[in-house]
Protein backbone atom coordinates (compact mmCIF):
# COMPACT_ATOMS: atom_id res chain seq x y z
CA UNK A 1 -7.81 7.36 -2.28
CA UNK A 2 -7.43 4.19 -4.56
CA UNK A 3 -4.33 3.48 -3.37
CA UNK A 4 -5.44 3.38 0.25
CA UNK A 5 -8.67 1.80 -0.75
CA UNK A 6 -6.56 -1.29 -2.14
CA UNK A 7 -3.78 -1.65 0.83
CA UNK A 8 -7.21 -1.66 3.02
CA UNK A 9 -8.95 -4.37 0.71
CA UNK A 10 -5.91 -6.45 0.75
CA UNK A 11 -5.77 -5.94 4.85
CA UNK A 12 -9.09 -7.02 5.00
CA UNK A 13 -8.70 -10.41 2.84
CA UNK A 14 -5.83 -11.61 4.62
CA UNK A 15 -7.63 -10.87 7.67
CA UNK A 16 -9.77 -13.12 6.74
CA UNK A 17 -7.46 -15.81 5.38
CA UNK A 18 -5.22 -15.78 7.90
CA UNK A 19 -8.52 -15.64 10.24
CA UNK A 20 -7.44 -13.03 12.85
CA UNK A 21 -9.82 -12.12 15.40
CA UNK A 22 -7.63 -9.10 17.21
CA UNK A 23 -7.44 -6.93 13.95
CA UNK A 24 -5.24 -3.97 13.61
CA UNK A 25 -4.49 -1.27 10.85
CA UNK A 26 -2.48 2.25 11.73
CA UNK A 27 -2.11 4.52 9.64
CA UNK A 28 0.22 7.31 10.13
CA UNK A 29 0.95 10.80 7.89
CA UNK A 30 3.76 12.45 8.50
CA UNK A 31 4.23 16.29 6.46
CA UNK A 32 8.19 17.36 6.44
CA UNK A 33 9.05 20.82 3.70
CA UNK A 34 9.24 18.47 0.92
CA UNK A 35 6.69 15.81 1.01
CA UNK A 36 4.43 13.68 2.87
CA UNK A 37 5.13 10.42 4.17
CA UNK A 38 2.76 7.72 4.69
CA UNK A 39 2.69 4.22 6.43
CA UNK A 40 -0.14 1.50 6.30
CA UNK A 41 0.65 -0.95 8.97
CA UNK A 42 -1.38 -4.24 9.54
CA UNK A 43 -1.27 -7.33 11.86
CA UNK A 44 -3.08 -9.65 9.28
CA UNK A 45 -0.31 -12.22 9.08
CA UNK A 46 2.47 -10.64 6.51
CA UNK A 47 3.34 -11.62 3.41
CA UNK A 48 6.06 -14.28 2.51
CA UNK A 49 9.68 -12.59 1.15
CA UNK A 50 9.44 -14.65 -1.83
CA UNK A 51 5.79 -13.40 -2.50
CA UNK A 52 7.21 -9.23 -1.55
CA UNK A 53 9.32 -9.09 -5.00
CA UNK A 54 5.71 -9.56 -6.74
CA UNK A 55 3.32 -7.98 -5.41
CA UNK A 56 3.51 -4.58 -7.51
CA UNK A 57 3.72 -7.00 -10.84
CA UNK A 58 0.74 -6.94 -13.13
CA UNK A 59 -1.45 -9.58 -12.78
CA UNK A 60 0.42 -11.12 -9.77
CA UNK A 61 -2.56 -12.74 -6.99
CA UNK A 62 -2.44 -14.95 -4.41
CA UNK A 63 -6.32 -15.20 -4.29
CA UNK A 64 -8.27 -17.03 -6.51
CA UNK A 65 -9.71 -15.89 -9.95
CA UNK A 66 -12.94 -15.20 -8.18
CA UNK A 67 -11.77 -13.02 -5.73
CA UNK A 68 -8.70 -10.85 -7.42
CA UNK A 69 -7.21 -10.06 -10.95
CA UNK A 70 -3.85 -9.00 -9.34
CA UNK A 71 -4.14 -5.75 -10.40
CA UNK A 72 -4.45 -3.31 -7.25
CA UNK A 73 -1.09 -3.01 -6.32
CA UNK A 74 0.20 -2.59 -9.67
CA UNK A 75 -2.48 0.11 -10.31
CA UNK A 76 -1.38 2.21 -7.06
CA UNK A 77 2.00 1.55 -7.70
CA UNK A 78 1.48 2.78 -11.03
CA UNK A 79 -0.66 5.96 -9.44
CA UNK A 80 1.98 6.64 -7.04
CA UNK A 81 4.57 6.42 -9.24
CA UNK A 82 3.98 7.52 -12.39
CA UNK A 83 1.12 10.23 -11.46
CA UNK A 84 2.54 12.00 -8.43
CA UNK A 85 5.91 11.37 -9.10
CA UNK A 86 6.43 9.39 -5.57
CA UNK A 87 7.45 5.61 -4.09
CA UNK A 88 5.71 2.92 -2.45
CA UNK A 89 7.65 0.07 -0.69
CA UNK A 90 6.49 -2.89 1.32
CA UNK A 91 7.99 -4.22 4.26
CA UNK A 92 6.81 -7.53 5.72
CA UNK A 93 7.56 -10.12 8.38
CA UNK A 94 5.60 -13.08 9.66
CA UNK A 95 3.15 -11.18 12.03
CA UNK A 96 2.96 -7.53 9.88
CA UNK A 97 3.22 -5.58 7.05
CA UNK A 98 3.82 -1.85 6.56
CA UNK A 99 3.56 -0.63 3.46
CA UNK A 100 5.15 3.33 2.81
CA UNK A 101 4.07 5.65 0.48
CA UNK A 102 6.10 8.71 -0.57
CA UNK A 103 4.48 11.78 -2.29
CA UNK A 104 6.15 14.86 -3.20
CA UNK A 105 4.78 18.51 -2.70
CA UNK A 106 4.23 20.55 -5.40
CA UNK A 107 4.26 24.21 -5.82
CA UNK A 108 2.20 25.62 -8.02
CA UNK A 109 2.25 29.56 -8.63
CA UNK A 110 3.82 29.28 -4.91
CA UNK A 111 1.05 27.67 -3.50
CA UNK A 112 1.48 24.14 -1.87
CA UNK A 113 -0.74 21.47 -3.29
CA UNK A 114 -1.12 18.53 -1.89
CA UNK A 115 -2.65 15.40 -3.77
């Protein structure tokens, strides 16, 4: 839930920056044997390509100190990656930005868990 909780934040401030009235966010789950995949799509303006190779850095923010520490995308990339053993990527042009998330199932005493 953090993870999505920060993608949303992040939607919601460049909303705001970028000051876009017609806002959009889909989100999309798709289950296949092995995993589930998951997009967060926006409309809020995209992020520039030499800004994309940051974003998951610690400390990296385009906002001022008031309003972010540049920590929220490290931490979920850190949650996604490290803790459930999946992948998040970002893919961005000058109207959107998508970002996926990969998590695998896992099988525990034959029972599928998902987290």
């Amino acid at each position: 839930m953090q993870v999505f909780l920060n993608i949303l934040s992040n939607s919601k401030d460049a909303f705001i920056e970028h000051n876009i009235e017609s806002r959009q966010i889909i989100f999309t789950a798709h289950f296949n044997k092995d995993e589930i995949l998951f997009s967060i799509q926006d409309n809020a303006g995209g992020i520039p390509k030499n800004i994309q190779e940051h974003i998951f850095d610690p400390y990296f923010t385009t906002k001022s100190k008031e309003l972010g520490t540049g920590l929220g995308l490290y931490m979920s990339q850190i949650i996604i990656e490290k803790h459930l053993h999946g992948s998040i990527k970002v893919d961005s042009d000058s109207d959107k930005t998508v970002f996926y998330i990969k998590i695998p199932k896992i099988d525990i005493a034959g029972v599928n868990r998902v987290y």
